[in-house]
N, C-alpha and C. Protein backbone atom coordinates (compact mmCIF):
# COMPACT_ATOMS: atom_id res chain seq x y z
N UNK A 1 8.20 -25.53 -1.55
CA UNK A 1 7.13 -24.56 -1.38
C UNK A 1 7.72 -23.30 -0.78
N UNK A 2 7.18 -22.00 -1.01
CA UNK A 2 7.76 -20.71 -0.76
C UNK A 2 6.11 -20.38 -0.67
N UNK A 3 6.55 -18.75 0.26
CA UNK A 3 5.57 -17.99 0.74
C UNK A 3 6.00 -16.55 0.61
N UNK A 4 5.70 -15.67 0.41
CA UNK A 4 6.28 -14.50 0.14
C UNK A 4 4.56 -13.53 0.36
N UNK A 5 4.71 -12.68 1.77
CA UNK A 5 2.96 -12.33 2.15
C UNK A 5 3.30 -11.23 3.22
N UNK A 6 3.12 -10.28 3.37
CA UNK A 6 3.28 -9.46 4.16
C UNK A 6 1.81 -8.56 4.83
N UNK A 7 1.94 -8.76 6.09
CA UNK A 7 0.28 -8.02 6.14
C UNK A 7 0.70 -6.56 6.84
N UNK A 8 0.45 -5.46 6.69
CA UNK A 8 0.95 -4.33 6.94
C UNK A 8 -0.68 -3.61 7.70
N UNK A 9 -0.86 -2.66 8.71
CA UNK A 9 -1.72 -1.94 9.27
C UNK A 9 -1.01 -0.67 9.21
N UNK A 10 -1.27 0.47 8.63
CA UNK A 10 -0.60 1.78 8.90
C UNK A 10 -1.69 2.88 8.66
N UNK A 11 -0.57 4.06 8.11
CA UNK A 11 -1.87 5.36 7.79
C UNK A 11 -1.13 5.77 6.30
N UNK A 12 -2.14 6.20 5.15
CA UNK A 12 -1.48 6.12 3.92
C UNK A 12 -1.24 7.53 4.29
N UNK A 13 0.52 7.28 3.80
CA UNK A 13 1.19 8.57 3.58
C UNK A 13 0.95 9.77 2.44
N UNK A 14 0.11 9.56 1.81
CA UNK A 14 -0.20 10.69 0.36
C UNK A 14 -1.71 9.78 0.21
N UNK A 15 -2.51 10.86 -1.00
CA UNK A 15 -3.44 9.91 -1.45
C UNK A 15 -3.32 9.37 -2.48
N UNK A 16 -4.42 8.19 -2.65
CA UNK A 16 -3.77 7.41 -3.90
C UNK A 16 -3.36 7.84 -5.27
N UNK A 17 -3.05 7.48 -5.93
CA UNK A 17 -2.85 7.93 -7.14
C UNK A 17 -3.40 6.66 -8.37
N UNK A 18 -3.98 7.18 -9.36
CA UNK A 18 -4.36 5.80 -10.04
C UNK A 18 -4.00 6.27 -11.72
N UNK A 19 -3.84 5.13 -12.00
CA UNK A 19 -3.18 5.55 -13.48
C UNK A 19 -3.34 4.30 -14.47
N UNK A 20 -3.31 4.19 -15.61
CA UNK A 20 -3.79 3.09 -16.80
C UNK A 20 -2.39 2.74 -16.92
N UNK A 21 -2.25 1.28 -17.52
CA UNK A 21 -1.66 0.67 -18.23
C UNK A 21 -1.68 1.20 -19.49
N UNK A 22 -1.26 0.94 -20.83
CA UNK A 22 -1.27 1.10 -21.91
C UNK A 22 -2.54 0.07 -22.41
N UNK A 23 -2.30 -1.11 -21.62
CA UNK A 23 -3.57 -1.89 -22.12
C UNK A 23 -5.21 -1.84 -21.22
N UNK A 24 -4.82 -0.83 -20.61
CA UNK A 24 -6.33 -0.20 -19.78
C UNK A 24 -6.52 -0.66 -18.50
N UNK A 25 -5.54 -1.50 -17.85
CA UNK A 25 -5.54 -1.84 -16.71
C UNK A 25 -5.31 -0.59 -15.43
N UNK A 26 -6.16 -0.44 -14.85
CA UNK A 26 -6.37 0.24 -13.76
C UNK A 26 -5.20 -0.01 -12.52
N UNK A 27 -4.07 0.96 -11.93
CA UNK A 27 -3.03 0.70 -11.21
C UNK A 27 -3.40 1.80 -10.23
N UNK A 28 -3.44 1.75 -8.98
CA UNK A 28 -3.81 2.91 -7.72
C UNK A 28 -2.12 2.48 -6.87
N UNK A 29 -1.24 3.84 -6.71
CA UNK A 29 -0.57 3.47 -5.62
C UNK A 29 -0.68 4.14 -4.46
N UNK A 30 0.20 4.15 -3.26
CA UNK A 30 0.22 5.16 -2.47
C UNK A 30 1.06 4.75 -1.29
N UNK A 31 1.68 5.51 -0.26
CA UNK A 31 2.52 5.23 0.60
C UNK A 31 1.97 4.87 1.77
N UNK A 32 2.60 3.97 2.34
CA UNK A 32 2.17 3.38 3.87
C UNK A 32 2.56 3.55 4.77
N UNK A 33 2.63 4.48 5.89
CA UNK A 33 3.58 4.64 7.07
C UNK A 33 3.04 3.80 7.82
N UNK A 34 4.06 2.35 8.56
CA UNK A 34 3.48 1.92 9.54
C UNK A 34 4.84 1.92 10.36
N UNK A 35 3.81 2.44 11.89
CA UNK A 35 4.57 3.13 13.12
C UNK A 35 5.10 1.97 14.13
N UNK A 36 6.10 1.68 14.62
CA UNK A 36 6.23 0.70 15.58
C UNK A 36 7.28 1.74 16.57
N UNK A 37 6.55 1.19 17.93
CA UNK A 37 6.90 2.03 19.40
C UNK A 37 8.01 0.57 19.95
N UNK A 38 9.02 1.35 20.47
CA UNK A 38 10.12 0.95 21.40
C UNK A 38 10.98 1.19 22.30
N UNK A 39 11.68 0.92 23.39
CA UNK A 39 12.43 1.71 24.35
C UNK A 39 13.58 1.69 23.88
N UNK A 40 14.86 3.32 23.87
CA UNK A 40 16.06 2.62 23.67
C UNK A 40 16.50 2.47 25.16
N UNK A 41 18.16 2.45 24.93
CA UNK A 41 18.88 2.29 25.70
C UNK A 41 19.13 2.56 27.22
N UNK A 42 17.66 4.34 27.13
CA UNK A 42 17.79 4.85 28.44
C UNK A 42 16.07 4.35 29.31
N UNK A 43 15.65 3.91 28.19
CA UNK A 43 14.62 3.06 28.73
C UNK A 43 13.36 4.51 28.63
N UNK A 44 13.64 5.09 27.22
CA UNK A 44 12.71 6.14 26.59
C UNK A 44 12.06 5.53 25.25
N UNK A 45 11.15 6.03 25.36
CA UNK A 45 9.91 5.39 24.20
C UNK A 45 10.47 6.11 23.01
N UNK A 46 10.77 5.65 21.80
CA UNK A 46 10.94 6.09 20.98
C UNK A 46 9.58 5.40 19.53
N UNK A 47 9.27 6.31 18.93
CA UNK A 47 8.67 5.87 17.81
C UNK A 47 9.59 5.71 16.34
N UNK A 48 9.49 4.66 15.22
CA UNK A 48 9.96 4.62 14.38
C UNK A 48 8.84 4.59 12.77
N UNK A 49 9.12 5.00 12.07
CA UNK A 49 8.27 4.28 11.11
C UNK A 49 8.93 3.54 9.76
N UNK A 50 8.40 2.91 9.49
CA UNK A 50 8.84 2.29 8.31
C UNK A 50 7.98 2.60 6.83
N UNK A 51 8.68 2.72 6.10
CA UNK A 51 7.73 3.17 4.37
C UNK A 51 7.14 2.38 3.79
N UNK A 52 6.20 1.92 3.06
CA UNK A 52 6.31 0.89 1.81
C UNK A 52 4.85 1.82 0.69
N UNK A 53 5.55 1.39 -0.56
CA UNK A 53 5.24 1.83 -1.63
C UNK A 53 3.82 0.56 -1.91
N UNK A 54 2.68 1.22 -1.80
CA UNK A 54 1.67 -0.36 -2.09
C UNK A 54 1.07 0.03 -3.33
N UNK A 55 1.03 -0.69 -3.80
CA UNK A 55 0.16 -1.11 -5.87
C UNK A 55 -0.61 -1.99 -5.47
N UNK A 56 -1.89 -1.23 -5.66
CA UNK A 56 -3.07 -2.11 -6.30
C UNK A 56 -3.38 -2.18 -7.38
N UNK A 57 -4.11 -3.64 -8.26
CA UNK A 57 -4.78 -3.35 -9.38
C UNK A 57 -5.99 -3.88 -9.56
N UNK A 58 -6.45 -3.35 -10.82
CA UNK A 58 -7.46 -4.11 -11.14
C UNK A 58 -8.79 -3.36 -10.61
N UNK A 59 -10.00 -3.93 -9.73
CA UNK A 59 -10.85 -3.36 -9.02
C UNK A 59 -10.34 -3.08 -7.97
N UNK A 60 -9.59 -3.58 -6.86
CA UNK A 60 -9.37 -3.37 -6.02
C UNK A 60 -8.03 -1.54 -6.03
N UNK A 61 -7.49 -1.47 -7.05
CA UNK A 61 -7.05 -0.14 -7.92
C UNK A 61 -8.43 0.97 -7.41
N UNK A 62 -9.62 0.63 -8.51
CA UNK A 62 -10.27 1.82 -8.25
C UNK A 62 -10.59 2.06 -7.04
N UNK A 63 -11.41 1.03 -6.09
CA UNK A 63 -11.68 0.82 -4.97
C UNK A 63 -10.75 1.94 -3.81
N UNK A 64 -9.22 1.29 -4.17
CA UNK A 64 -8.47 2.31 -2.96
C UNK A 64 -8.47 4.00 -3.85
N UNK A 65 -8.65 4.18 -4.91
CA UNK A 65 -8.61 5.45 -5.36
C UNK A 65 -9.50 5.82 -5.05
N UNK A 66 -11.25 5.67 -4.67
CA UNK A 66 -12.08 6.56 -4.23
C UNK A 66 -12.33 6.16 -2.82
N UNK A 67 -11.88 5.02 -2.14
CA UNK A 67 -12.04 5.09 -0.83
C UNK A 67 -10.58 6.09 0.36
N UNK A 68 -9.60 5.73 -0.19
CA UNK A 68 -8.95 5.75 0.67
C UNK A 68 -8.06 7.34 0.65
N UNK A 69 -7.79 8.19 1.82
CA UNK A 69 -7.27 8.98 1.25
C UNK A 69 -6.00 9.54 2.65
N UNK A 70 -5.15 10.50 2.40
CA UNK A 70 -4.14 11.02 3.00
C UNK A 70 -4.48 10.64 4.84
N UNK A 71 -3.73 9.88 5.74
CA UNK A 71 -4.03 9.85 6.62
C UNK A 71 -4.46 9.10 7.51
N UNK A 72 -5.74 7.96 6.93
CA UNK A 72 -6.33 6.88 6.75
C UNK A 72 -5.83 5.90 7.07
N UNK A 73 -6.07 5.35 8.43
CA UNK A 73 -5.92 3.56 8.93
C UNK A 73 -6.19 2.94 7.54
N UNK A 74 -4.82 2.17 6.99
CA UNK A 74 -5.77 0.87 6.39
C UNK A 74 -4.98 -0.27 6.50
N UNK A 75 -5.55 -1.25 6.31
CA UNK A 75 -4.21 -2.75 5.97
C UNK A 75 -5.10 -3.34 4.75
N UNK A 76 -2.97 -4.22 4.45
CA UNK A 76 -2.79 -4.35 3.38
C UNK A 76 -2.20 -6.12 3.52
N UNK A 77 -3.15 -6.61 2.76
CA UNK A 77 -2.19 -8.02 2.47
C UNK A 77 -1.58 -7.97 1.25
N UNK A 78 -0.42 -8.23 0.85
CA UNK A 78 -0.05 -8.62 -0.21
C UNK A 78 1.80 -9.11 -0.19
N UNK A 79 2.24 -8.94 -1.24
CA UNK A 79 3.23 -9.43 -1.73
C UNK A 79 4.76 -8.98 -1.48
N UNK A 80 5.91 -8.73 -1.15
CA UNK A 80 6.60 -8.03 -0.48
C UNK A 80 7.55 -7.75 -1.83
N UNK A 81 8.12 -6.86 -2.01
CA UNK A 81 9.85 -6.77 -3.35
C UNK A 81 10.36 -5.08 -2.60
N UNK A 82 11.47 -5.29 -2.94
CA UNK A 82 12.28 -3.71 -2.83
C UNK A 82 12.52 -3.70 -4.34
N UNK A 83 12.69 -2.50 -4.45
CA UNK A 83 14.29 -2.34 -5.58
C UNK A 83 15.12 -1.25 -5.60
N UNK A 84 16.05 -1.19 -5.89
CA UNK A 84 17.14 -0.32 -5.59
C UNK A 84 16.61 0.51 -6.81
N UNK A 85 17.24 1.84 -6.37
CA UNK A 85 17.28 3.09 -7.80
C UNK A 85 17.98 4.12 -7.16
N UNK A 86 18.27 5.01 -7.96
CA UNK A 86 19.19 6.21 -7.64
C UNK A 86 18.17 7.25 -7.32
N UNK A 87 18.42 8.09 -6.68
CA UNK A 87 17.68 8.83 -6.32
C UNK A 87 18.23 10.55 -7.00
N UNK A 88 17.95 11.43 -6.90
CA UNK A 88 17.80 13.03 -7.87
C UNK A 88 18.96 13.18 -7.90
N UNK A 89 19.46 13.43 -6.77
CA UNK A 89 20.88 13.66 -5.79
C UNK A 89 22.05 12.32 -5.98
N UNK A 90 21.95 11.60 -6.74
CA UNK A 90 22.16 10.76 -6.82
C UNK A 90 22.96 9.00 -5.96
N UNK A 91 22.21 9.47 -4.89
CA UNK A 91 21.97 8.27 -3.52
C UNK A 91 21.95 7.24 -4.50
N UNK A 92 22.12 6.05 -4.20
CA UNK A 92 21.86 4.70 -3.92
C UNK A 92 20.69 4.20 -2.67
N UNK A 93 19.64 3.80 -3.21
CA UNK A 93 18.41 3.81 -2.20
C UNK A 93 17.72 2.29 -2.45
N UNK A 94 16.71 2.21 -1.49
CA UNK A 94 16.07 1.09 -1.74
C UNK A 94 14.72 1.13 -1.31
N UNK A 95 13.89 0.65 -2.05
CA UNK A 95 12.62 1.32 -1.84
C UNK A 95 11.70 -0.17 -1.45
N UNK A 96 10.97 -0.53 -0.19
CA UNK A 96 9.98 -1.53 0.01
C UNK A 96 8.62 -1.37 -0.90
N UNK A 97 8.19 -2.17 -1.70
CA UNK A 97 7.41 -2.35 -2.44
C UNK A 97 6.15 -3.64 -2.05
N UNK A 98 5.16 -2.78 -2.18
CA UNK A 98 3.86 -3.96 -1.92
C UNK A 98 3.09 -4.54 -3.16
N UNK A 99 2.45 -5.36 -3.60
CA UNK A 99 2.06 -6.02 -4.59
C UNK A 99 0.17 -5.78 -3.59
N UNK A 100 -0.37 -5.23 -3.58
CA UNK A 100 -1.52 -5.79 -2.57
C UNK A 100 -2.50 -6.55 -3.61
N UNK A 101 -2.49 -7.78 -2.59
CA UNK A 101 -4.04 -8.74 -2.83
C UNK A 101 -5.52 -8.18 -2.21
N UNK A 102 -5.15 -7.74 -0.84
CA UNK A 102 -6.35 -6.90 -0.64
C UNK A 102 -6.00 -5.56 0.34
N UNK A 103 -6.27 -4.83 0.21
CA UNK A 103 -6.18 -3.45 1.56
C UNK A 103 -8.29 -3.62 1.66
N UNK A 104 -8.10 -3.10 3.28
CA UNK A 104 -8.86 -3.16 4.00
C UNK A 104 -8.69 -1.49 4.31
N UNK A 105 -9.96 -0.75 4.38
CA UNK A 105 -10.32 0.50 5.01
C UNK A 105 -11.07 0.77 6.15
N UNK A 106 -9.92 0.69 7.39
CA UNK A 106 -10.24 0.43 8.54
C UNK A 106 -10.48 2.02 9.51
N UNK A 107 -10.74 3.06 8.79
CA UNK A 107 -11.45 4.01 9.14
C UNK A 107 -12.94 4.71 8.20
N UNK A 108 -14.08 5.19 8.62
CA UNK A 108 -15.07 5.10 7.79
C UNK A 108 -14.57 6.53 6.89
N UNK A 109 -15.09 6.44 6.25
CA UNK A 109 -14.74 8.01 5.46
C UNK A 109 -15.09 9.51 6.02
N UNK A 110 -16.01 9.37 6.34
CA UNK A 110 -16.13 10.92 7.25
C UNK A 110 -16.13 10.50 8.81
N UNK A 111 -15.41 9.58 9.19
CA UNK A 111 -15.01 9.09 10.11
C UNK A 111 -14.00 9.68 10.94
N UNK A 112 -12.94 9.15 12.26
CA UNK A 112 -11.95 9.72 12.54
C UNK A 112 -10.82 8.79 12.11
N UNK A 113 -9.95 9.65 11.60
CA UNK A 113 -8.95 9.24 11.22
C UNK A 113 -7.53 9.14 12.03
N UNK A 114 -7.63 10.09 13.20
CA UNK A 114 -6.69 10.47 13.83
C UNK A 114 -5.80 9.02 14.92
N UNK A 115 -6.93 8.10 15.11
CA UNK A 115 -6.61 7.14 15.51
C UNK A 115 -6.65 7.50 17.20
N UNK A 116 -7.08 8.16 17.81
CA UNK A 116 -7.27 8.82 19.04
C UNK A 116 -8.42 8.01 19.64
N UNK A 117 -9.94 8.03 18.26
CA UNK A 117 -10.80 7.71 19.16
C UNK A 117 -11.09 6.31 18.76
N UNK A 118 -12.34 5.69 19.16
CA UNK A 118 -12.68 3.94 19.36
C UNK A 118 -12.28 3.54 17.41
N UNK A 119 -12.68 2.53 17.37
CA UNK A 119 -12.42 1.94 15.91
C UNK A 119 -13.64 2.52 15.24
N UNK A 120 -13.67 2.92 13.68
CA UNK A 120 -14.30 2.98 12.88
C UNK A 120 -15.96 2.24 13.43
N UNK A 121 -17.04 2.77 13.47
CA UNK A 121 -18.33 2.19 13.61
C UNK A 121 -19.18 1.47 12.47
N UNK A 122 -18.40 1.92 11.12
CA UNK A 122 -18.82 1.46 9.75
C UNK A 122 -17.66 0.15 9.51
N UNK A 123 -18.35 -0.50 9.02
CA UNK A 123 -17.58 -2.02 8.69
C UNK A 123 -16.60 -1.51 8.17
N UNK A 124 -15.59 -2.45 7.85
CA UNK A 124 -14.21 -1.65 6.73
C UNK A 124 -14.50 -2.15 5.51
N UNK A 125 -14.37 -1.16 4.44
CA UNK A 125 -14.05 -1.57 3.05
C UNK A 125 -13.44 -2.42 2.53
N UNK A 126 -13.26 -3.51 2.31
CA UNK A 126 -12.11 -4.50 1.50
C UNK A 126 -12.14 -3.99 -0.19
N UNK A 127 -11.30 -3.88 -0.54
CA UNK A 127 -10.80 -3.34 -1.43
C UNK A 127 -10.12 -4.77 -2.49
N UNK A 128 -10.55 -5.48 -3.06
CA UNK A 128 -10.21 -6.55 -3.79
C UNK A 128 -10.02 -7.75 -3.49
N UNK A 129 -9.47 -8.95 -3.99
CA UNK A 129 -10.27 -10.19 -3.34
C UNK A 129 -9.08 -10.63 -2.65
N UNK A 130 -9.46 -11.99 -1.90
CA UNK A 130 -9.25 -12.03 -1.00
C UNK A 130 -7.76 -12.97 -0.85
N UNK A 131 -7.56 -13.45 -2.30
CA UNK A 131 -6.55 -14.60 -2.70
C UNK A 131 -6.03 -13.23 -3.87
N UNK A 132 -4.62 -13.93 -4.64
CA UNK A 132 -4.19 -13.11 -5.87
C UNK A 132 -4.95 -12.92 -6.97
N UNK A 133 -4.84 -12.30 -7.65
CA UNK A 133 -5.80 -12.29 -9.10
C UNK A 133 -5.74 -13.44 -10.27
N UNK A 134 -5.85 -14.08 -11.01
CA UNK A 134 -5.84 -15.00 -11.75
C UNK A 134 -4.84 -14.62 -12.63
N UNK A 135 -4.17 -15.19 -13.37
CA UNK A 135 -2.82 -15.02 -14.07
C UNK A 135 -3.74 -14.90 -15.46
N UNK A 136 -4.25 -13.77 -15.84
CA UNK A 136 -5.19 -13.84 -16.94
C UNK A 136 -4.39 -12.81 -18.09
N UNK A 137 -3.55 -11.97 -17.65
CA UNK A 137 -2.86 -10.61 -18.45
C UNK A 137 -2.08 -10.40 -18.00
N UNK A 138 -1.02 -10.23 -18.88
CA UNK A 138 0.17 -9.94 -18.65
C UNK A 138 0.74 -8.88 -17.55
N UNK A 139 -0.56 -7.89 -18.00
CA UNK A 139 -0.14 -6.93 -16.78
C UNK A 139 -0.06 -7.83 -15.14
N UNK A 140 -1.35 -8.41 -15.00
CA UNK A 140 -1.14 -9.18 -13.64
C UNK A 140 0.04 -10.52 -13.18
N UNK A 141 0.43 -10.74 -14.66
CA UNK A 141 1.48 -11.96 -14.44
C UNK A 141 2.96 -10.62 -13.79
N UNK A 142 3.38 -9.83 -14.64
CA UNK A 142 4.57 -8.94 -14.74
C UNK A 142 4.09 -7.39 -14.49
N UNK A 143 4.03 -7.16 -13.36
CA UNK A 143 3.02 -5.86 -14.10
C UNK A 143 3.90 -4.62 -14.56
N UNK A 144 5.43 -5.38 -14.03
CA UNK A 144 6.52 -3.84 -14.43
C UNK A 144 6.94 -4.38 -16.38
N UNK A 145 6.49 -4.93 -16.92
CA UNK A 145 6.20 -5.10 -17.73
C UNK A 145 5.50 -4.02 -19.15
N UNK A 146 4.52 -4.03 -18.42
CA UNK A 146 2.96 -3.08 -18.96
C UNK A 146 2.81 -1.90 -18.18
N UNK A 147 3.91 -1.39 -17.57
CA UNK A 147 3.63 0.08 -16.62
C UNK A 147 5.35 1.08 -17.21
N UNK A 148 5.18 1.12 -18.35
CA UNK A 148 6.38 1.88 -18.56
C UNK A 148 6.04 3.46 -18.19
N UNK A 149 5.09 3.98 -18.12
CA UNK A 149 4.75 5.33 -18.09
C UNK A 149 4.62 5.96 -16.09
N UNK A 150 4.73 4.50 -15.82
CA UNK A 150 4.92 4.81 -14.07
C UNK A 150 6.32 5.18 -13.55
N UNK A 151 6.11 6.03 -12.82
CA UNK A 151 7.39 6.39 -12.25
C UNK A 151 8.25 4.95 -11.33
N UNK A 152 8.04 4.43 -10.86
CA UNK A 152 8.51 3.60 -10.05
C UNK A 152 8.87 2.06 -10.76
């Protein structure tokens, strides 16, 4: 038995972006900055963040395309992959990649976003279900498969 599940809380770095399959499947991505605080050496707080690239599909796709936007507390359960690619300049890079089963919209929409004040007063959005999607289309079995027109 294997587990492969990552639950992420951050602020989306861009807003989503959503785009079709060739076979009409609905794909929303967008970036995740999540921040983690630490002391170094001189016993000074330093902040770090870490990236990840999250894909939704399906309903939970449209869902983060009209809920969620630049800035925005949200978490994300889903699936973890990198993959390496070259970058313009031609780096050697590696990029964290999310598969999400569900993101949660844990600020209200005309809400504060800044993360300063109390939590969101409006329930959070869940954004698709709550387990993986059913292995029904190819796109959801492979989805780099059926996404040739995506950049990533």
């Amino acid at each position: 038995m294997s587990l492969n599940q990552i639950l992420l809380i951050g602020r989306a770095g861009n807003d989503p972006e959503m785009r079709y399959t060739p076979s009409g499947t609905p794909v929303t991505s967008f970036s995740l900055a999540v921040n983690n605080n630490k002391r170094d050496q001189n016993g000074e707080w330093t902040e770090e963040t870490e990236w990840f690239r999250v894909t939704a599909w399906e309903r939970a796709a449209e869902s983060v395309n009209q809920y969620l936007a630049k800035g925005r507390r949200v978490f994300v359960d889903g699936r973890l992959s990198t993959r390496q690619y070259t970058s313009s300049s031609g780096e050697a890079r590696t990029s964290l990649e999310v598969r999400a089963f569900k993101v949660v919209m844990l600020d209200s929409p005309g809400g504060d976003s800044t993360g300063t004040g109390a939590p969101s007063e409006a329930r959070p959005y869940s954004a698709g279900p709550s387990s993986p999607p059913a292995k029904e289309a190819p796109a959801a079995n492979n989805p780099s498969e059926d996404v040739e027109e995506l950049p990533w």
